[in-house]
Protein backbone atom coordinates (compact mmCIF):
# COMPACT_ATOMS: atom_id res chain seq x y z
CA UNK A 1 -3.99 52.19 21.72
CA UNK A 2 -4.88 50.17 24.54
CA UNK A 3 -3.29 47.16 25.64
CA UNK A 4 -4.86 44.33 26.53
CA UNK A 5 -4.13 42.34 29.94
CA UNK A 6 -3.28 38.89 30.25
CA UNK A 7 -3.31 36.81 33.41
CA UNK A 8 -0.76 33.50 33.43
CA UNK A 9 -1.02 31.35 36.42
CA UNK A 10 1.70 29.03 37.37
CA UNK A 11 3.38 27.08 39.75
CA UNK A 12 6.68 29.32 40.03
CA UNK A 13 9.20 30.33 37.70
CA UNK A 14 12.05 28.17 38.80
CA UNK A 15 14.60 26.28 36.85
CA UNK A 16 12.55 24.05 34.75
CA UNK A 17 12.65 24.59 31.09
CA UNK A 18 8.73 25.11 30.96
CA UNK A 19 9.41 28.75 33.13
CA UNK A 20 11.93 29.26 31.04
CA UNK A 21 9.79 29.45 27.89
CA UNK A 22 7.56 31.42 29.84
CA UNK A 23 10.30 33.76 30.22
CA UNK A 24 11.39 34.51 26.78
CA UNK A 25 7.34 34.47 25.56
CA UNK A 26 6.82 37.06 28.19
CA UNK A 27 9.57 39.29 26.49
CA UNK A 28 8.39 39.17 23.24
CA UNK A 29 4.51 39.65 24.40
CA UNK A 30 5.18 42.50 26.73
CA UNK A 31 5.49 45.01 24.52
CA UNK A 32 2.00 44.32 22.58
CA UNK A 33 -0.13 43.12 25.97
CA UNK A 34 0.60 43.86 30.19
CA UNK A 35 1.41 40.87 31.40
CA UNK A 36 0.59 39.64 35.30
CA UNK A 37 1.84 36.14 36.54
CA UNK A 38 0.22 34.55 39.66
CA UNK A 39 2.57 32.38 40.87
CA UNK A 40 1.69 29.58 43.89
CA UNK A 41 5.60 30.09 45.05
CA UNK A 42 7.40 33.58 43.84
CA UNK A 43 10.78 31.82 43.23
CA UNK A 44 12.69 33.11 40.55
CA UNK A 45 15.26 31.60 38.30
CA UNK A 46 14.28 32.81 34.88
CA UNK A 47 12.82 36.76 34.69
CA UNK A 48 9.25 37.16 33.54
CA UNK A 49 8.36 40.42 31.54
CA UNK A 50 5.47 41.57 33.91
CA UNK A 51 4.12 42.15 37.22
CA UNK A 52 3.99 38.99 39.75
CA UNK A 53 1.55 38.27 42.18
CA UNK A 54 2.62 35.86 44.43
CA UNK A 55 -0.25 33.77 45.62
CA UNK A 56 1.45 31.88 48.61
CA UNK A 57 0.55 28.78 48.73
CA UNK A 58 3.54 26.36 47.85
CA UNK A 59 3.45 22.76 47.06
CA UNK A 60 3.53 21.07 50.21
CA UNK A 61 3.05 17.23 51.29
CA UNK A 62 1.55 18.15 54.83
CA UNK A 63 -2.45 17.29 54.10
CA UNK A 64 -3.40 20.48 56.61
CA UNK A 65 -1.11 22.41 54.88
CA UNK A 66 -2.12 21.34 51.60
CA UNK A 67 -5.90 21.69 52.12
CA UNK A 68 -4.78 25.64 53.65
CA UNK A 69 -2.91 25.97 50.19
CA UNK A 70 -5.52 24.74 47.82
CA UNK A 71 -8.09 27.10 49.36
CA UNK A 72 -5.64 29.86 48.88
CA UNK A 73 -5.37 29.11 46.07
CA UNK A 74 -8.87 29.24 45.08
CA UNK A 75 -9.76 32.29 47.08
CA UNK A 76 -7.26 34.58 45.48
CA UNK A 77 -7.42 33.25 42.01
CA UNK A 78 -11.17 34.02 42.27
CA UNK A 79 -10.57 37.46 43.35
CA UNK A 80 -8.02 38.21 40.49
CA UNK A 81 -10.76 36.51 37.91
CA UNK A 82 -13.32 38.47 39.41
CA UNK A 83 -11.23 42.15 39.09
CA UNK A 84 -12.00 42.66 35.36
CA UNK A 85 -8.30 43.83 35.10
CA UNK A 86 -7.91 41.37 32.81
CA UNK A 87 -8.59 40.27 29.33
CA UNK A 88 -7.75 36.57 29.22
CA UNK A 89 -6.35 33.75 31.52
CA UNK A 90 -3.17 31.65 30.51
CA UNK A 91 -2.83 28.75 32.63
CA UNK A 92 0.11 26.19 32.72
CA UNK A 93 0.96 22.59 34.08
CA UNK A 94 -1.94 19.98 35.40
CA UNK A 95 -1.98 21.06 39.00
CA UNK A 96 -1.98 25.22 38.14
CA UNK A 97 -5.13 24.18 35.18
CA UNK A 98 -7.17 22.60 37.75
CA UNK A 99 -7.13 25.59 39.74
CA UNK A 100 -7.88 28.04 37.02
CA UNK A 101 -10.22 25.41 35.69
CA UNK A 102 -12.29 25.42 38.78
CA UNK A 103 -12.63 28.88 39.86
CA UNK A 104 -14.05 29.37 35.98
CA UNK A 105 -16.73 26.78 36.88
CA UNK A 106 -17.33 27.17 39.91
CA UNK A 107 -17.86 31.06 40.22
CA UNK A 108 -18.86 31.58 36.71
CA UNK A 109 -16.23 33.96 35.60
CA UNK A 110 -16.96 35.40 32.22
CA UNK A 111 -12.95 35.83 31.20
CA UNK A 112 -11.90 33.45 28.51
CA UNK A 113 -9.34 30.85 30.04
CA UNK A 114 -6.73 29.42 27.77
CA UNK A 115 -5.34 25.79 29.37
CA UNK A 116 -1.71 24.86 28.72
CA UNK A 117 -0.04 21.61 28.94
CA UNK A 118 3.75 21.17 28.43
CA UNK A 119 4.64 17.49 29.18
CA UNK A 120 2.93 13.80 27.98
CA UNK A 121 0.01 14.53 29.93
CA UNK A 122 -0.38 10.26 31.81
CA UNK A 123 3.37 9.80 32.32
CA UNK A 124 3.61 13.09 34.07
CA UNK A 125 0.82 12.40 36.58
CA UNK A 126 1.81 8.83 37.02
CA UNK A 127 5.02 10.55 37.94
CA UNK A 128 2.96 13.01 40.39
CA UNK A 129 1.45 10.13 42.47
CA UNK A 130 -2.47 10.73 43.74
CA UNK A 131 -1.98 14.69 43.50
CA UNK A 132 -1.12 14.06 39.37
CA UNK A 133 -3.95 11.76 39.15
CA UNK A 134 -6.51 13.89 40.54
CA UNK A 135 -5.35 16.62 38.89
CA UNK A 136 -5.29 14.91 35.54
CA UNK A 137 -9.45 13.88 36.41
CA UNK A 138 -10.06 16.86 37.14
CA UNK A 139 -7.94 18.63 33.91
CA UNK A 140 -10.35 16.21 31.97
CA UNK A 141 -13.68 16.95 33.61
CA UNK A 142 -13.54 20.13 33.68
CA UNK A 143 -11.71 20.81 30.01
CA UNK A 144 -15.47 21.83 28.22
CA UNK A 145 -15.02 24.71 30.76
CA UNK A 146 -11.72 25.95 28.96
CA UNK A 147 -12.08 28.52 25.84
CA UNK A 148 -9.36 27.00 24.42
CA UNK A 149 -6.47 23.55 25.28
CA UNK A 150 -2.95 24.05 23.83
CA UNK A 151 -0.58 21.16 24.30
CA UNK A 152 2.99 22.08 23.13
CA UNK A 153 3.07 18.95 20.20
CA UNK A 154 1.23 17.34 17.99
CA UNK A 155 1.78 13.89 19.86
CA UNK A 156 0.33 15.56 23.07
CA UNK A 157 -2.62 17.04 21.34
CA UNK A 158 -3.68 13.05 19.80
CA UNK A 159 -2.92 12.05 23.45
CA UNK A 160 -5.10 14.47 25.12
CA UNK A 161 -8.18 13.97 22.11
CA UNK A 162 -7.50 10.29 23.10
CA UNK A 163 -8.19 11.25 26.62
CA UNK A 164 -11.63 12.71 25.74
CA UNK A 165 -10.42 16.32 25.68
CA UNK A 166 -13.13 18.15 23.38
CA UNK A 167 -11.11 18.00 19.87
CA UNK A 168 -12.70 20.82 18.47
CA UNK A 169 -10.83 22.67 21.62
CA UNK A 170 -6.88 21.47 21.14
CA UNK A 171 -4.87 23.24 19.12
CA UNK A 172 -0.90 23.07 19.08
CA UNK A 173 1.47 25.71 19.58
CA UNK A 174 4.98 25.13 19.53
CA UNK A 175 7.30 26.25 21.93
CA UNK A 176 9.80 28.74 20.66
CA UNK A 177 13.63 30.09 21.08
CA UNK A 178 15.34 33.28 20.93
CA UNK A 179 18.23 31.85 17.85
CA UNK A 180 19.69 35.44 17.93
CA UNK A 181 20.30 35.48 21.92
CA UNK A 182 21.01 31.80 21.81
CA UNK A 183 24.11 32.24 19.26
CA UNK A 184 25.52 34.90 21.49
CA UNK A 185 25.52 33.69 24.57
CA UNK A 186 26.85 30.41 22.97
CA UNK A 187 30.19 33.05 22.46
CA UNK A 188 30.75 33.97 25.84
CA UNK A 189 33.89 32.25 27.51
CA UNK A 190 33.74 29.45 30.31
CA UNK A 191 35.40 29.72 33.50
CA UNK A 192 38.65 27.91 33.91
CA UNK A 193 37.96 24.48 35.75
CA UNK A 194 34.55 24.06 32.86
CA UNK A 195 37.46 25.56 30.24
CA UNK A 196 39.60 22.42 31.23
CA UNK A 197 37.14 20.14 30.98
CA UNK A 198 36.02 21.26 27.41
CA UNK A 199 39.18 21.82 26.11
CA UNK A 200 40.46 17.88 26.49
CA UNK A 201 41.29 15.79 23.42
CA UNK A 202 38.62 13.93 23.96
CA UNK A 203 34.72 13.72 22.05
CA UNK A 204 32.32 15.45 24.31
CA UNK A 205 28.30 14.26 25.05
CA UNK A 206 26.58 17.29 26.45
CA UNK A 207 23.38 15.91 28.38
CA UNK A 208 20.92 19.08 30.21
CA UNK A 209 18.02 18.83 32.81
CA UNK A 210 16.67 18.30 35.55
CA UNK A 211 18.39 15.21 37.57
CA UNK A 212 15.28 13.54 37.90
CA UNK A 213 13.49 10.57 36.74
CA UNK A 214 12.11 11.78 33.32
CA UNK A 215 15.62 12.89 31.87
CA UNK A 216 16.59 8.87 32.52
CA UNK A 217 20.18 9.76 32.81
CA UNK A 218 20.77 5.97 34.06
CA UNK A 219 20.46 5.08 30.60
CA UNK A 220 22.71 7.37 29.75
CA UNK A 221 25.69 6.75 31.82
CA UNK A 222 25.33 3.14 30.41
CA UNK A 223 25.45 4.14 26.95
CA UNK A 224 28.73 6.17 28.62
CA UNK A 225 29.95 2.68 29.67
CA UNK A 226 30.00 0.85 26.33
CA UNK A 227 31.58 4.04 24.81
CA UNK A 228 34.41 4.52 27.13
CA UNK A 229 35.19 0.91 26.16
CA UNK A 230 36.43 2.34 22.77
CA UNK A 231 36.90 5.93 22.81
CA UNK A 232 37.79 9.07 24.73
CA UNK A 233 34.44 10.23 25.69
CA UNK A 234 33.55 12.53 28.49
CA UNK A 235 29.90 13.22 29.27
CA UNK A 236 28.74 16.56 30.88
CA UNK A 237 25.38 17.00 33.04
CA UNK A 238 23.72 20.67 33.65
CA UNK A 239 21.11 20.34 35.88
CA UNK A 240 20.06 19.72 39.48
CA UNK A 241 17.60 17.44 41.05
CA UNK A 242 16.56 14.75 43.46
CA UNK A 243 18.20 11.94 42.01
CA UNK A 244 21.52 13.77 42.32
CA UNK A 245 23.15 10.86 45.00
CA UNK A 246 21.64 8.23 43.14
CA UNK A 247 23.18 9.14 40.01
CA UNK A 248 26.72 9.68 41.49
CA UNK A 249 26.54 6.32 42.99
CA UNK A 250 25.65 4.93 39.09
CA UNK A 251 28.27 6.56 38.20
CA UNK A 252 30.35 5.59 40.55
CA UNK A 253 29.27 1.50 40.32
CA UNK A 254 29.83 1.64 36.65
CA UNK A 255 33.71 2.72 37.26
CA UNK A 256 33.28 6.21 35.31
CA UNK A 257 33.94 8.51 37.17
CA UNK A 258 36.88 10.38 35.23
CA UNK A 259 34.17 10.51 32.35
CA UNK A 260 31.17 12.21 33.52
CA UNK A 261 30.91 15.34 34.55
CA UNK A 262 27.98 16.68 37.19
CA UNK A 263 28.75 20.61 36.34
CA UNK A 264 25.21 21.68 37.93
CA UNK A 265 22.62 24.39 36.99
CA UNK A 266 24.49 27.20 35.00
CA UNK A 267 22.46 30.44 34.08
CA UNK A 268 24.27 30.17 30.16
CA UNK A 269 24.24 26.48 28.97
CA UNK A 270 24.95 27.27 26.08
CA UNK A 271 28.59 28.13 25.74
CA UNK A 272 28.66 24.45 27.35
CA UNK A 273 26.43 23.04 24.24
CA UNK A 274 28.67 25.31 21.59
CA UNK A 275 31.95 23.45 23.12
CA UNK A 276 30.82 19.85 23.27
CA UNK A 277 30.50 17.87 20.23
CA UNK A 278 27.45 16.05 20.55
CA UNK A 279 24.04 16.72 22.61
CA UNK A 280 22.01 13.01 24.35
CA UNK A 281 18.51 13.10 25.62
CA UNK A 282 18.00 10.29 27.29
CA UNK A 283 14.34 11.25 28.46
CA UNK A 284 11.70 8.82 29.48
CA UNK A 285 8.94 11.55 28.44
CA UNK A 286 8.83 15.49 27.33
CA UNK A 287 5.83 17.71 26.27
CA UNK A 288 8.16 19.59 23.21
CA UNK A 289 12.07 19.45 24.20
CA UNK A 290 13.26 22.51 23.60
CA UNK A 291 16.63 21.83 24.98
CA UNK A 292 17.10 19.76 21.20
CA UNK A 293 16.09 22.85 19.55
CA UNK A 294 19.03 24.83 21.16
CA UNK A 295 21.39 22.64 20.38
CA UNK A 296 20.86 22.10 17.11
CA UNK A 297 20.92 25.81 17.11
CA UNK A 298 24.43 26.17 18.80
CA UNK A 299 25.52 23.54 15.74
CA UNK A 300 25.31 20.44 17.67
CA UNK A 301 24.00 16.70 16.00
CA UNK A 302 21.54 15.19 18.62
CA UNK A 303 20.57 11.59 19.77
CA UNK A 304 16.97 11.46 21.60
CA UNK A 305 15.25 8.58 22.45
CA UNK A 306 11.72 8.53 20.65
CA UNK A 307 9.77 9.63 23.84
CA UNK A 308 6.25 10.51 24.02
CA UNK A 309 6.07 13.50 22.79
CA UNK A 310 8.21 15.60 21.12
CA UNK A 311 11.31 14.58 19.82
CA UNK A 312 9.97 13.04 16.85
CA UNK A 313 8.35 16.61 15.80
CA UNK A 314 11.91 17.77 15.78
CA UNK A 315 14.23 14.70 14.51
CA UNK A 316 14.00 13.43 11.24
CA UNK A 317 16.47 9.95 12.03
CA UNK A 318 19.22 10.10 10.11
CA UNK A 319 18.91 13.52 8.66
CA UNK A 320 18.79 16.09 11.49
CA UNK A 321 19.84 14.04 14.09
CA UNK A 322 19.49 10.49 15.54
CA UNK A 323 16.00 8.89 17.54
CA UNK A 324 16.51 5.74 19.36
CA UNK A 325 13.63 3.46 21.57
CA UNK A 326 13.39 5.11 24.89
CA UNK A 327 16.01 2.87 27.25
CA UNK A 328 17.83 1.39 24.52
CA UNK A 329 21.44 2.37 26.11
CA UNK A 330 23.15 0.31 23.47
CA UNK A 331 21.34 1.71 20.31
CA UNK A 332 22.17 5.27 22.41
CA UNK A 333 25.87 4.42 21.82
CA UNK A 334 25.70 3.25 18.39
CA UNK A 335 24.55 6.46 17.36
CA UNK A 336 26.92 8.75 19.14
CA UNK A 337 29.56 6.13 17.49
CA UNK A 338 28.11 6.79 14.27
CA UNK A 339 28.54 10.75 15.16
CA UNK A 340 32.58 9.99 16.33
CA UNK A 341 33.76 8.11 13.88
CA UNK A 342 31.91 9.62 10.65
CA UNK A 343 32.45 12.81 10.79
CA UNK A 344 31.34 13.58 7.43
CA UNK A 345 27.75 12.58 8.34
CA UNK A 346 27.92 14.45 11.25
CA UNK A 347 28.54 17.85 9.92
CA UNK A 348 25.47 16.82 7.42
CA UNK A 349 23.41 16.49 10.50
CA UNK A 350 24.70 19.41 11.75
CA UNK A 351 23.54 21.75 9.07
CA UNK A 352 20.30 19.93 8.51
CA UNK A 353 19.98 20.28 12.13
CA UNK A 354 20.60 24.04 12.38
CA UNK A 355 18.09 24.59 9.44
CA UNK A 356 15.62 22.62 11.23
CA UNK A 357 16.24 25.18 14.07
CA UNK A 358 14.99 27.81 12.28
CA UNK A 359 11.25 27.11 12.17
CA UNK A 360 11.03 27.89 16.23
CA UNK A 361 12.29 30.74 16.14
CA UNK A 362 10.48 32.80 19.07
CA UNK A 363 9.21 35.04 17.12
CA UNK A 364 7.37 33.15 14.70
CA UNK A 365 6.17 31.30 17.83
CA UNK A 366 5.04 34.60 19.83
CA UNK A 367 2.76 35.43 16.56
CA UNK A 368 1.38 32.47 16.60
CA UNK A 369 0.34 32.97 20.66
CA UNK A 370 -1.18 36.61 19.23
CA UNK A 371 -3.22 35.84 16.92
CA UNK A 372 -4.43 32.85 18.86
CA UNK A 373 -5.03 35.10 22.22
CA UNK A 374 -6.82 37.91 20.01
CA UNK A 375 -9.01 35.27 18.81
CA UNK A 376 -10.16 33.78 21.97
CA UNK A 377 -10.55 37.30 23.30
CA UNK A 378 -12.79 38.09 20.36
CA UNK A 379 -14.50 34.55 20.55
CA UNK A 380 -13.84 33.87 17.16
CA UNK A 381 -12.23 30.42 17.24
């Protein structure tokens, strides 16, 4: 039987948790469909199941640069819509959309385009500058152009509709995780110095992302302060970022150093999730967190702040886990002093949480994606 081709376009498949969804849907899709990413920048931290074509032309800040890029951009996406070796375009993230978006329009190209978004659509392009602006007009003008819009939530999908995105267009689709591969690797042993850490006496907040703005870890580490205050806690960080130096000097203001923990990116966070006892996001905004999902999975409770979007989708307050207004550091610490000191309630969360796990599991998800993809192919939707 022959196997249809799909095209995803992207920005590169680094360490954000966006590539790595695109990693484990690529390895459940391979097998039905041959995959091809273009990527603007062929770095690699997560494996996609295909071929890659890198595209060459990085983000950049230098204007000459950037105008080079963009037409690169344009030029080779145009040649790989124009090759018929493909059956249907995936696109991801505002900037990689306007690309795909405008080589549709522009030269006319006959293969359906599917348009992705994975984050609240105006706080990420606020967060962009001018680039995330424009490229959130130009998402919006050119949307009627798209065969089919598929935010990751429910609350992105009313806030795209709200943004004049044709309705009749935007349809959800969950992210997904691998539970079986997630419950392994959650076995495998730490190194020693993480070991020590982990094995302390003390009640452990497991926080993981990006050190950037949008995870909002400031909030965080003052939730930290109040705690310490009255308990033995010890917070733990996975992730890199920009704000790296300006968190370690929070940290280091707020006199807490012996109770944080800046462990870095790690390839398996998850035997760091399975050894804590309770998972924070402290996020300003997501698209769908799917970092909650894996820890409820690894048997974790979870406190979130009620961000646009996501969280909400997952967390039932009080049941499943814990929602709190997004920079409310003190209701942050109520909650994970709800978790420590009731630990009855917590292992209710815990199960409730793990059941609530089950309804993204990847493969449900990945069905979903093929019957949605076989649709637009077939121009049935």
């Amino acid at each position: 039987m022959h196997k249809k081709s799909i095209l995803f376009v992207y920005s590169n498949m680094g360490d954000g948790g966006t590539q790595r969804q695109k990693s484990i849907l690529s390895k459940e899709l391979k097998n039905k469909y041959n995959l091809t990413m273009a990527l603007f920048k062929n770095e690699h931290v997560h494996k996609f199941d295909g071929q890659i074509i890198d595209i060459k032309a990085p983000t950049t800040k230098n204007v000459f640069l950037f105008l080079y890029y963009a037409a690169r951009r344009i030029y080779v996406l145009r040649k790989l819509f124009k090759s018929n070796n493909y059956d249907i375009i995936i696109s991801s993230s505002l900037v990689s959309n306007t690309f795909s978006l405008l080589v549709k329009c522009l030269f006319r190209v006959n293969i359906p385009v599917i348009i992705t978004f994975n984050n609240a659509n105006k706080l990420k392009s606020k967060d962009m500058g001018l680039s995330g602006k424009i490229a959130s007009f130009l998402n919006r003008k050119l949307s009627s152009c798209a065969d089919l819009i598929v935010p990751v939530s429910n609350g992105l999908r009313e806030e795209l509709i709200k943004d004049k995105y044709p309705e009749r267009k935007v349809k959800t689709i969950y992210n997904g995780i691998p539970i079986d591969e997630i419950i392994k690797l959650s076995k495998e042993k730490l190194d020693s110095n993480h070991a020590k850490i982990l094995k302390r006496q003390t009640f452990k907040i497991i926080a993981v992302g990006r050190l950037s703005k949008q995870k909002d870890y400031f909030t965080l580490l003052k939730a930290i302060e109040v705690l310490r205050s009255k308990y033995k806690v010890e917070l733990i960080i996975l992730g890199e970022g920009e704000l790296k130096a300006e968190i370690i000097s929070e940290i280091h203001k707020r006199n807490i150093s012996e109770n944080v923990h800046l462990i870095g990116w790690v390839k398996n966070p998850y035997k760091y999730i399975k050894k804590s006892d309770v998972f924070v996001l402290s996020s300003l905004w997501e698209g769908f967190p799917n970092v909650i999902l894996e820890a409820l999975c690894c048997g974790l409770p979870v406190v979130s702040t009620d961000c646009p979007t996501g969280p909400s989708e997952i967390i039932k307050s009080g049941y499943n886990g814990f929602l709190v207004s997004v920079g409310d550091y003190i209701a942050l610490a109520k909650y994970i002093s709800e978790l420590i000191s009731n630990q009855k309630k917590a292992s209710k969360i815990v199960i409730n949480g793990m059941k609530r796990a089950q309804d993204f599991s990847i493969q449900e998800i990945s069905s979903q994606w093929s019957k949605t993809i076989e649709k637009v192919i077939s121009s049935k939707l």
